[in-house]
N, C-alpha and C. Protein backbone atom coordinates (compact mmCIF):
# COMPACT_ATOMS: atom_id res chain seq x y z
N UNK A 1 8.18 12.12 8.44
CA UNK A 1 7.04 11.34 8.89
C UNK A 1 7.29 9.85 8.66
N UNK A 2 8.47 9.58 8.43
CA UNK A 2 8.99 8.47 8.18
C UNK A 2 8.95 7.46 9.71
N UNK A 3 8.23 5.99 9.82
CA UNK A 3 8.23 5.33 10.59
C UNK A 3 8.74 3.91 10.29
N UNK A 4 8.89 3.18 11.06
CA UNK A 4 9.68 1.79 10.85
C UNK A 4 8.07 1.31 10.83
N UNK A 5 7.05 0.87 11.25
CA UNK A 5 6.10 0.17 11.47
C UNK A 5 4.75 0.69 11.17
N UNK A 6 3.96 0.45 10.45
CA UNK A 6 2.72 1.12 10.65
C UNK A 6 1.40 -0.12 10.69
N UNK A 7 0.71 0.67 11.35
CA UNK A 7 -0.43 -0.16 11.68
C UNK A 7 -1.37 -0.39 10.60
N UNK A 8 -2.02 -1.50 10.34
CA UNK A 8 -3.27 -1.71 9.18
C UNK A 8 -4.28 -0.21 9.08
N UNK A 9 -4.68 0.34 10.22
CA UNK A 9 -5.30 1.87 9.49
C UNK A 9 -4.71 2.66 9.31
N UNK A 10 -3.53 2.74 9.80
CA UNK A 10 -2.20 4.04 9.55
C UNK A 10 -2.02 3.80 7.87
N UNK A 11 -1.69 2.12 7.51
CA UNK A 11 -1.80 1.95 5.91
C UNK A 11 -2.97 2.17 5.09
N UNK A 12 -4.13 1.95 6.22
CA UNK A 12 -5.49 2.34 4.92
C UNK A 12 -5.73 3.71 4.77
N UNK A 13 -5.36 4.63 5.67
CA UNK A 13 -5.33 5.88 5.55
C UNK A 13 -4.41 6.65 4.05
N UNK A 14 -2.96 5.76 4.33
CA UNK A 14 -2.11 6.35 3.88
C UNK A 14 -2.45 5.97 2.07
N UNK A 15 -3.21 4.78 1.30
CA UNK A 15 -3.03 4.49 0.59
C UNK A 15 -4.88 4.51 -0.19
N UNK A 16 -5.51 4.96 1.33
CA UNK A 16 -6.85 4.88 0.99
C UNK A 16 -7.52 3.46 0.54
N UNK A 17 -7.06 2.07 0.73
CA UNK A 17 -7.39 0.91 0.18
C UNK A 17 -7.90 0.22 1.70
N UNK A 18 -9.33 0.11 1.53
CA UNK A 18 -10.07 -0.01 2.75
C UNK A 18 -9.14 -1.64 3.76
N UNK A 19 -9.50 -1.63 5.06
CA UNK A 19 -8.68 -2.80 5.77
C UNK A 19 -9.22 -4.45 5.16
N UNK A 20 -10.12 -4.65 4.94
CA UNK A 20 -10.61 -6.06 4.90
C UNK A 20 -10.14 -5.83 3.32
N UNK A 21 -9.81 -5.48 2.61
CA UNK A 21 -9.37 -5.78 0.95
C UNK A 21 -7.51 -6.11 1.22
N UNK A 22 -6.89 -5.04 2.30
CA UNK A 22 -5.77 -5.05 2.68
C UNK A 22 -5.43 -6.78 3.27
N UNK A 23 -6.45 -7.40 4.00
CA UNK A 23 -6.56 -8.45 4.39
C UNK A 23 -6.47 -9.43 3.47
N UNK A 24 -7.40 -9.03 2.26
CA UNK A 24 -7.68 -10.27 1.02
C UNK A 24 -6.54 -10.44 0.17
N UNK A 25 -6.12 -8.92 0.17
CA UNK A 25 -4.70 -8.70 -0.65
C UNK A 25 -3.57 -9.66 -0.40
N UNK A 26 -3.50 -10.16 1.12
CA UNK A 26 -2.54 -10.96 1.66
C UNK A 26 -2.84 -12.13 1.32
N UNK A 27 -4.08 -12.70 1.55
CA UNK A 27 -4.05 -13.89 0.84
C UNK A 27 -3.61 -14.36 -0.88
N UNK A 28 -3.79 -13.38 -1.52
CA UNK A 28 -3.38 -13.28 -2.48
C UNK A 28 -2.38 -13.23 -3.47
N UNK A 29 -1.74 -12.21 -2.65
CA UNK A 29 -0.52 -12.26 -3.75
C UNK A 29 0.67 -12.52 -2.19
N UNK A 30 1.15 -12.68 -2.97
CA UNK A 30 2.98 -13.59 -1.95
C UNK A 30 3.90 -12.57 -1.29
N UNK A 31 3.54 -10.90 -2.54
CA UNK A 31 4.82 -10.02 -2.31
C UNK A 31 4.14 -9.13 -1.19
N UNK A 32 2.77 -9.30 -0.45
CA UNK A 32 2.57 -8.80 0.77
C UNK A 32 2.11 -9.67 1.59
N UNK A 33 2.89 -9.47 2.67
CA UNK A 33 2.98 -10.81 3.88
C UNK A 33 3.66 -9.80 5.23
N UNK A 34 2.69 -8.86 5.46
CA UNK A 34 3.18 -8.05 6.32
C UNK A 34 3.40 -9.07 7.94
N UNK A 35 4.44 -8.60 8.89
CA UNK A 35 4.08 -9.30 10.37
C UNK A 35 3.47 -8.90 11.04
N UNK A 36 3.48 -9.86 12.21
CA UNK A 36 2.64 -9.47 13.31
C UNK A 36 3.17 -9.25 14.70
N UNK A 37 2.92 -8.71 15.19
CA UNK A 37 3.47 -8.49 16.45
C UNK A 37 3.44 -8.72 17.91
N UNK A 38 3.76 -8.61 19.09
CA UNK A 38 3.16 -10.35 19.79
C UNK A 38 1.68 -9.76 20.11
N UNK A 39 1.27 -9.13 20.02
CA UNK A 39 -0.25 -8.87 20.11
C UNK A 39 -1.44 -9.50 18.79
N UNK A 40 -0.89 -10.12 18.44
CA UNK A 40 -1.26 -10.30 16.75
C UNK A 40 -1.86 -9.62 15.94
N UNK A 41 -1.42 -8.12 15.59
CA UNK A 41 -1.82 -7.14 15.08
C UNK A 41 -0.70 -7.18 13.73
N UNK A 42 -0.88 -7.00 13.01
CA UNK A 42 -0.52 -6.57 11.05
C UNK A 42 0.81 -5.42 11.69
N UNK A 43 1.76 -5.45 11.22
CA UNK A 43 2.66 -4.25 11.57
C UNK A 43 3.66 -4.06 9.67
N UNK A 44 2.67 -3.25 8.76
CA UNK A 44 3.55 -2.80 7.73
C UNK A 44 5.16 -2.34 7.65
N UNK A 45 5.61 -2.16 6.97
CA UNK A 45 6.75 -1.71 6.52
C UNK A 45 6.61 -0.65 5.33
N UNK A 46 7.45 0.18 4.74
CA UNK A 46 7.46 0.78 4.14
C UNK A 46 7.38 0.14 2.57
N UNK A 47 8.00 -0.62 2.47
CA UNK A 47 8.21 -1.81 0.86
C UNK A 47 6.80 -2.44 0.91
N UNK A 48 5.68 -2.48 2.03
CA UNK A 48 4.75 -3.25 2.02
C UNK A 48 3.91 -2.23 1.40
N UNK A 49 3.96 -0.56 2.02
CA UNK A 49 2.80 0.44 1.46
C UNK A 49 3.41 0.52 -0.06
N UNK A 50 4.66 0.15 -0.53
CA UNK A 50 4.80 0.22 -1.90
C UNK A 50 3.95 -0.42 -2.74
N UNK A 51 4.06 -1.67 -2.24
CA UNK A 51 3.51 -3.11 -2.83
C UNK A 51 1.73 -2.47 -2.81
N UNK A 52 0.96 -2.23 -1.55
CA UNK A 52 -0.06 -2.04 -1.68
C UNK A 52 -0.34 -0.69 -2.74
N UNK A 53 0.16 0.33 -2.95
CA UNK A 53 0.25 1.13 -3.88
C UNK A 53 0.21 0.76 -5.57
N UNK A 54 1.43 -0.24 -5.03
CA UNK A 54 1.20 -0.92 -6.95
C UNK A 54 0.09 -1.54 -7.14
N UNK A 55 -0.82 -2.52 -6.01
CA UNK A 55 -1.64 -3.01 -6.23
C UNK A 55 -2.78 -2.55 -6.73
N UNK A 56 -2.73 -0.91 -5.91
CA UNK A 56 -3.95 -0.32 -6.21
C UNK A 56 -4.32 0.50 -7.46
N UNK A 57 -3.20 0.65 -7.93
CA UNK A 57 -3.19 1.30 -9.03
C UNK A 57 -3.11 0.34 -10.11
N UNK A 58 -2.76 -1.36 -10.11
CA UNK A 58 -2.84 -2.37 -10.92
C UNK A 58 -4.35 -2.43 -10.80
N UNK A 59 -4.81 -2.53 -9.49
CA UNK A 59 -6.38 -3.53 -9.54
C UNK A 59 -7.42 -2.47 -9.92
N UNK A 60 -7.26 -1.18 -8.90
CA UNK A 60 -8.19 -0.24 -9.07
C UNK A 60 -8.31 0.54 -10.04
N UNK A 61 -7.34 1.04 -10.64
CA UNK A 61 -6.92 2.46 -11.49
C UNK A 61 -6.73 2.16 -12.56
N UNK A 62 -6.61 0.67 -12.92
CA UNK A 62 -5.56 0.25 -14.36
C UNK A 62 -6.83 -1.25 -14.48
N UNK A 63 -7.54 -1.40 -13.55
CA UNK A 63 -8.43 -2.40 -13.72
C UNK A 63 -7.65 -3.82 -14.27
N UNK A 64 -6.95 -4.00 -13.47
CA UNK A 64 -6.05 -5.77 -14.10
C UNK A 64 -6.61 -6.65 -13.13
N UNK A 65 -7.02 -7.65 -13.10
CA UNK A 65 -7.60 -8.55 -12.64
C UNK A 65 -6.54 -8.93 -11.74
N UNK A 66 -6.81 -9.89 -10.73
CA UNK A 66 -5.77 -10.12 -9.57
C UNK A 66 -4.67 -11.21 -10.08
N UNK A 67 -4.96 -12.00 -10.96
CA UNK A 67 -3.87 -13.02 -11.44
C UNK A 67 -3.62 -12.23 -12.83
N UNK A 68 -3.58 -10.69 -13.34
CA UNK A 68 -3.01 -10.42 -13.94
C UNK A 68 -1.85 -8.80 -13.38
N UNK A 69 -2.67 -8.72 -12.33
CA UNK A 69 -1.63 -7.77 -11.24
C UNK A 69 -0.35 -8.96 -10.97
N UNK A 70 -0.70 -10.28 -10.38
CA UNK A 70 0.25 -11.08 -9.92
C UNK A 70 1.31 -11.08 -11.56
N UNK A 71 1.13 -11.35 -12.12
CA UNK A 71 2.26 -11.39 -13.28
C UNK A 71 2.71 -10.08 -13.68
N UNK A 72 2.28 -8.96 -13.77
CA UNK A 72 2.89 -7.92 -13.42
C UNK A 72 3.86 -7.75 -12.03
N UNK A 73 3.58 -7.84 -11.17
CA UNK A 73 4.24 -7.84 -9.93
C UNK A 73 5.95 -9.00 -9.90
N UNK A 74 5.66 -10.23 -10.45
CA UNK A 74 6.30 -11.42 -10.88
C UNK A 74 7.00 -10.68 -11.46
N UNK A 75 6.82 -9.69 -12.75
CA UNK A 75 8.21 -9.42 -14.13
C UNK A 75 8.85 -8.53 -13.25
N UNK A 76 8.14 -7.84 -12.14
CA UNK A 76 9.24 -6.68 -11.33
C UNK A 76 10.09 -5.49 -11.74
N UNK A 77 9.21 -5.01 -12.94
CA UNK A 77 10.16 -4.09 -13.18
C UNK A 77 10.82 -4.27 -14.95
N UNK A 78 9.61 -5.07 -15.10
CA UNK A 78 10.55 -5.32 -17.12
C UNK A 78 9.16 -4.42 -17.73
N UNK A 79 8.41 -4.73 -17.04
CA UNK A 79 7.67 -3.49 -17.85
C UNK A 79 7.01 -2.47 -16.94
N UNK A 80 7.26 -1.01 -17.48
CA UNK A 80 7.00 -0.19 -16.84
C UNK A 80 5.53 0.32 -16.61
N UNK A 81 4.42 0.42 -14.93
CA UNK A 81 3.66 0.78 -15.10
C UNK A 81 3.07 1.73 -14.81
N UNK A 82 4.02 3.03 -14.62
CA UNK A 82 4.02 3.98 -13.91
C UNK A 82 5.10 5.57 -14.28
N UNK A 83 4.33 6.43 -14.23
CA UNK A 83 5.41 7.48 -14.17
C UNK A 83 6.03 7.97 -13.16
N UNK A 84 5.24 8.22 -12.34
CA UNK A 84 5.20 8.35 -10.87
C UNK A 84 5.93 7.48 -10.17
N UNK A 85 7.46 7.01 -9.09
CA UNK A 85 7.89 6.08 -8.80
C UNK A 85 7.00 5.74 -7.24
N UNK A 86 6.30 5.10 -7.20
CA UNK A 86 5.11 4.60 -5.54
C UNK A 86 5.85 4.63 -4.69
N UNK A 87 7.06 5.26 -4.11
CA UNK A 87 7.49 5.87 -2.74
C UNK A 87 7.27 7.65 -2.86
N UNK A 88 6.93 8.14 -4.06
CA UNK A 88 6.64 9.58 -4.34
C UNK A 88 5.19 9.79 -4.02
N UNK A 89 4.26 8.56 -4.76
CA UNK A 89 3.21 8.52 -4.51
C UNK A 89 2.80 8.65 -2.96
N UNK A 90 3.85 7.42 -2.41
CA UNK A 90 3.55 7.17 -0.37
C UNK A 90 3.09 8.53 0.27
N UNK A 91 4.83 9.14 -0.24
CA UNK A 91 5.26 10.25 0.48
C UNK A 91 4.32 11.33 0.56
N UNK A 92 3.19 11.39 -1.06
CA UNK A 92 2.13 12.67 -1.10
C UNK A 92 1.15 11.98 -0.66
N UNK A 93 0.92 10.90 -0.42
CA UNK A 93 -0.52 10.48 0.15
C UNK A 93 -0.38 11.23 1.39
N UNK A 94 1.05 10.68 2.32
CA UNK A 94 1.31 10.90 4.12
C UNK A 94 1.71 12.43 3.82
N UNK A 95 1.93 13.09 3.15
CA UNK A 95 2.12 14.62 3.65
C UNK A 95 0.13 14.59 3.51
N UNK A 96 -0.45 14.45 2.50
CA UNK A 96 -1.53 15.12 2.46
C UNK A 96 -2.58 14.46 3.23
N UNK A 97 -2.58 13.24 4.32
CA UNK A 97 -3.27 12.73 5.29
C UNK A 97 -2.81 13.75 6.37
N UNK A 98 -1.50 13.92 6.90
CA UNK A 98 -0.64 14.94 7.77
C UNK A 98 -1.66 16.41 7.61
N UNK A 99 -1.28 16.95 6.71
CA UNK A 99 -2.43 18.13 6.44
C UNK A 99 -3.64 18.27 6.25
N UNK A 100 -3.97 17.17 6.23
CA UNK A 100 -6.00 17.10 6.54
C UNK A 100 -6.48 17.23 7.96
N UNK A 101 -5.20 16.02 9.00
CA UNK A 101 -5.59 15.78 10.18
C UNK A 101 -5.27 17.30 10.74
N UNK A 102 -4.21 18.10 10.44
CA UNK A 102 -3.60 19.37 10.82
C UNK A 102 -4.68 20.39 10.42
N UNK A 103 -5.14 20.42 9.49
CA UNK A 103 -6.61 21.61 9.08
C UNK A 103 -7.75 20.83 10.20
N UNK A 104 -8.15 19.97 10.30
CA UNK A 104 -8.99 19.21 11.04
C UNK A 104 -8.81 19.99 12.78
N UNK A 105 -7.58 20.32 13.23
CA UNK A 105 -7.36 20.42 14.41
C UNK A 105 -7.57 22.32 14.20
N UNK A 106 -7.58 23.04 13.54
CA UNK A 106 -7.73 24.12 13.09
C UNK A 106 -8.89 24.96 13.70
């Protein structure tokens, strides 16, 4: 289910982090700066649903304030905040969106 591009609801689906926060998120921090495409539509990447993953689990789940997610994000990896590596996480969000929409058609 692997794609080169995904669209702003294909990512809010996949990560559950509603679109207009996905929006604020960009203003915010530096390490998501998804493009656009000549339609001027948001076109993710896969390293971008990472980034939004860490975010959500920094801002939402772990409650760090947004300029203390940003310095987490900044050390990159000197301190660990996770057991789970957030492309494992991706991967069970999109199998288990895949199998909702698939019971849905049922």
């Amino acid at each position: 289910m692997k794609k080169l591009y995904y669209s702003i609801g294909e990512v809010s689906d996949i990560t559950d982090v509603e679109a207009h926060v996905l929006r604020y998120w960009e203003t915010v921090f530096d390490e998501l700066n998804p493009k656009k495409n000549k339609a001027g539509n948001r076109v993710y990447k896969e390293n971008d649903i990472e980034t939004i993953l860490k975010l959500k689990e920094l801002i939402q789940e772990k409650k760090y304030s947004t300029e203390g997610a940003q310095q987490v994000l900044k050390k990159d990896g000197e301190e660990e905040t996770e057991k789970i590596p957030v492309s494992v996480k991706k991967d069970l969000k999109e199998i288990r969106l895949f199998l909702s929409q698939l019971l849905e058609k049922l």
